[in-house]
Protein backbone atom coordinates (compact mmCIF):
# COMPACT_ATOMS: atom_id res chain seq x y z
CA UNK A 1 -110.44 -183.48 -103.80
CA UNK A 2 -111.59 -181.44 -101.02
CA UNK A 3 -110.68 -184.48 -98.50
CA UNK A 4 -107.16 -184.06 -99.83
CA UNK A 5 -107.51 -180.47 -99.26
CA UNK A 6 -108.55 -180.82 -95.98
CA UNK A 7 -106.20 -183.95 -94.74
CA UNK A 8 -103.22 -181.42 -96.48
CA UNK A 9 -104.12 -179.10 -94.65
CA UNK A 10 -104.74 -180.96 -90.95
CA UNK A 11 -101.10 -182.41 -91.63
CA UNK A 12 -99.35 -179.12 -92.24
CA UNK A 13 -101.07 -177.05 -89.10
CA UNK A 14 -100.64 -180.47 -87.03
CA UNK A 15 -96.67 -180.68 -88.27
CA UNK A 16 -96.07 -176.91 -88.32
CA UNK A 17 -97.13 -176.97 -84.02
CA UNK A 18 -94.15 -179.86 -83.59
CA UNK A 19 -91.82 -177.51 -84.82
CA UNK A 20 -92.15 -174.21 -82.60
CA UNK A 21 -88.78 -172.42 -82.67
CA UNK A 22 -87.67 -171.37 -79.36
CA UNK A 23 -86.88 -167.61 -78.94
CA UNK A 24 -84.92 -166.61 -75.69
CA UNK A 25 -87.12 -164.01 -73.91
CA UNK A 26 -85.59 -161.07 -72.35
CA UNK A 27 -87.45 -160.91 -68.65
CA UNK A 28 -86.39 -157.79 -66.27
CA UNK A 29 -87.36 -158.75 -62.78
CA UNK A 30 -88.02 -155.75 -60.28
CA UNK A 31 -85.89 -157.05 -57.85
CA UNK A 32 -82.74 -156.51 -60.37
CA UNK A 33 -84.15 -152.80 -61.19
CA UNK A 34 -84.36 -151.55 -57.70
CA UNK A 35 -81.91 -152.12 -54.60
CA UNK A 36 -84.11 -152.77 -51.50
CA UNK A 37 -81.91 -152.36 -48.44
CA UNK A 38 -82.66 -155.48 -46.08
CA UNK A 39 -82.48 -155.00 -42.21
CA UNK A 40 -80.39 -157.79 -41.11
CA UNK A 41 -81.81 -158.48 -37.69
CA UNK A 42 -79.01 -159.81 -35.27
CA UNK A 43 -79.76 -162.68 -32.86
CA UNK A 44 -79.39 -162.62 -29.10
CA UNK A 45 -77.50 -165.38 -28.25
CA UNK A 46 -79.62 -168.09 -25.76
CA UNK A 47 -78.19 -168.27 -22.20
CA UNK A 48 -78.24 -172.33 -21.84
CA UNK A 49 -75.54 -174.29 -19.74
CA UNK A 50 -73.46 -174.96 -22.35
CA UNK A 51 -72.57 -171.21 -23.04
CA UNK A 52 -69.96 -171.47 -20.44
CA UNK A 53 -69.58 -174.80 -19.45
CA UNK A 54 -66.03 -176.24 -21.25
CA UNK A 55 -65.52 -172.69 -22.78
CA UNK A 56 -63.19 -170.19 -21.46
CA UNK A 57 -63.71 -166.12 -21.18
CA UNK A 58 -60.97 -163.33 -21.20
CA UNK A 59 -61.27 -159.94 -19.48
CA UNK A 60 -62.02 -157.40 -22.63
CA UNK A 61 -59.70 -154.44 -20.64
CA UNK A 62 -57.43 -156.39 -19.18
CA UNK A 63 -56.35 -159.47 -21.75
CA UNK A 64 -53.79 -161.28 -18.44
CA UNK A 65 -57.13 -162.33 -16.68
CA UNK A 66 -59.48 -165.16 -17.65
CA UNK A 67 -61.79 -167.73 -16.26
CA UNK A 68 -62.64 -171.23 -17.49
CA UNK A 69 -65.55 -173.26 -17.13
CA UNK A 70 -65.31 -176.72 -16.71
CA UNK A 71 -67.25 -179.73 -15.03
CA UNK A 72 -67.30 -183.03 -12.99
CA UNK A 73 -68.41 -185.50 -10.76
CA UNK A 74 -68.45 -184.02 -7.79
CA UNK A 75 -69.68 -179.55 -9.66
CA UNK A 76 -68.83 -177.42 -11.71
CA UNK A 77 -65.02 -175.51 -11.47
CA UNK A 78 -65.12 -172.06 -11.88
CA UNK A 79 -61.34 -171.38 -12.58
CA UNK A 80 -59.77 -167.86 -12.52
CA UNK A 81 -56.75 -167.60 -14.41
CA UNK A 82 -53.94 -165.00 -14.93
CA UNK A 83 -51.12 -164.72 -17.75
CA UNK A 84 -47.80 -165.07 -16.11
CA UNK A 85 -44.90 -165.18 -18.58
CA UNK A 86 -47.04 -166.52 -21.33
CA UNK A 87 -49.15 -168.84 -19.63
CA UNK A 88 -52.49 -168.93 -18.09
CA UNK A 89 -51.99 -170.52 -14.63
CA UNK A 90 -54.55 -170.49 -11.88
CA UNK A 91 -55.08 -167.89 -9.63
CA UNK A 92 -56.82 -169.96 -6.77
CA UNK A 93 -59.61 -167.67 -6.20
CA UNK A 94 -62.12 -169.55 -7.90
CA UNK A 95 -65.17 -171.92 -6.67
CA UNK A 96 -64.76 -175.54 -7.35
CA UNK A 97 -67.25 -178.25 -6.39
CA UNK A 98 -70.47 -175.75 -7.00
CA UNK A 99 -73.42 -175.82 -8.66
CA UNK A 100 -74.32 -174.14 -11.18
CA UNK A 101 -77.27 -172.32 -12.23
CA UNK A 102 -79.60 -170.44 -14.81
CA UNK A 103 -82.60 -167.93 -14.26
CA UNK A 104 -83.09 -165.97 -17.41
CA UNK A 105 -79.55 -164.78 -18.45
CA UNK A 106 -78.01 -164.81 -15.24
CA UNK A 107 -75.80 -167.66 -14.21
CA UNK A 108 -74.60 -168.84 -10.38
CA UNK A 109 -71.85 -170.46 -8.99
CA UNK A 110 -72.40 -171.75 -5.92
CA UNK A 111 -69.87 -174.28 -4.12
CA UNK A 112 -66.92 -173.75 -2.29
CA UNK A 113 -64.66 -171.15 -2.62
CA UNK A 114 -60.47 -171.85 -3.12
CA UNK A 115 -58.40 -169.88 -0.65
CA UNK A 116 -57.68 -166.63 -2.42
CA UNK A 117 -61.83 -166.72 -3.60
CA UNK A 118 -63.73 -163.64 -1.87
CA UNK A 119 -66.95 -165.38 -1.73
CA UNK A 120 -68.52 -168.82 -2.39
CA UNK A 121 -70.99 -167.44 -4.57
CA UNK A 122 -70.76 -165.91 -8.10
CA UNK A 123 -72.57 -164.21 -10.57
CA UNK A 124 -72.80 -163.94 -14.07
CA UNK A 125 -74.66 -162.42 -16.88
CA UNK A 126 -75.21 -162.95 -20.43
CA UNK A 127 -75.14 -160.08 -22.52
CA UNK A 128 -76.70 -159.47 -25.82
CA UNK A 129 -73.65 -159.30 -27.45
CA UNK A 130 -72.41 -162.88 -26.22
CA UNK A 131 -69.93 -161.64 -23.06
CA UNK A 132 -70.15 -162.16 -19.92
CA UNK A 133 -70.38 -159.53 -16.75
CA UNK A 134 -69.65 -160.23 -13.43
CA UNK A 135 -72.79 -158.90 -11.24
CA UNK A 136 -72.62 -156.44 -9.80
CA UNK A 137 -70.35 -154.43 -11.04
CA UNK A 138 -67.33 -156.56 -11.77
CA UNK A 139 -65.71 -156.97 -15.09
CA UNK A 140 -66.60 -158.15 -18.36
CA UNK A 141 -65.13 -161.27 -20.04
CA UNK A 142 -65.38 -162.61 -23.42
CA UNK A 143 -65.76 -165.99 -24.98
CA UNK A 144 -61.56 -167.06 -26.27
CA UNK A 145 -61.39 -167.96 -29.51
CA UNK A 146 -61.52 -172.29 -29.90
CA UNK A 147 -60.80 -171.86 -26.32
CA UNK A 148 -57.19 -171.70 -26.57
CA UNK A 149 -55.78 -169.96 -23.72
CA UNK A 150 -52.09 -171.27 -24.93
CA UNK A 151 -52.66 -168.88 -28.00
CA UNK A 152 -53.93 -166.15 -26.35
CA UNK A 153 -51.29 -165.71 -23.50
CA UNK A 154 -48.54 -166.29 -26.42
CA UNK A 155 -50.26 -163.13 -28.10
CA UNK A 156 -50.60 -161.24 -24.82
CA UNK A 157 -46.91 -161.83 -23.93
């Protein structure tokens, strides 16, 4: 009788642990108590070749002047461009045929210059906020949105 006691009794605490009813528990994280204010910490953007090659830059106080980067065979173009009834059309003071260069943020042009061009030589440099300035104390040009001067001069008009 007492094996039937005890086999009674191994069955119900073995059969009563299969059958655990789940309760939802109520968990309060800290994180959902108290608002922590997270410093976002902004990037600098990397000065590489491909910031400005392809990609073309508007003045940011005067929106009729831009320049556009492109390459080839034989350089790089610097093109200077101004917005004349709507459309961007080239200024020919720009250095075509040049080289182009990269110390730190600072980028030269070096090649030769079209007949309205000042100089043969041209600097850039990469700001921390993306634009470029013209060293040394010439104006400051940002990136145009997808590049689309049409747009832009359409806006501008």
């Amino acid at each position: 009788m007492k094996k039937r006691y005890l086999l009674l009794a191994a069955i119900l605490i073995l059969s009563g642990c299969s059958q655990t009813t789940s309760t939802p528990k109520k968990t309060t994280s800290s994180s959902s108590a108290t608002s922590q204010a997270r410093t976002v910490k902004k990037t600098v953007p990397k000065a590489t070749l491909g910031t400005l090659v392809g990609h073309a830059f508007v003045q940011t106080k005067d929106a009729t002047k831009a320049i556009r980067v492109t390459s080839s065979t034989s350089g790089y173009y610097l093109e200077t461009l101004a917005n004349r009834d709507g459309v961007f059309e080239s200024t020919d003071s720009g250095i075509f045929a040049a080289d182009l260069t990269l110390k730190g943020r600072i980028f030269t042009f070096t090649g030769k210059a079209q007949p309205q061009a000042s100089a043969n030589t041209i600097q850039f440099q990469l700001t921390k906020t993306g634009n470029l300035k013209q060293l040394p104390d010439g104006p400051v040009y940002k990136r145009v949105p997808q590049d689309d001067l049409d747009r832009l001069a359409q806006q501008n008009q």
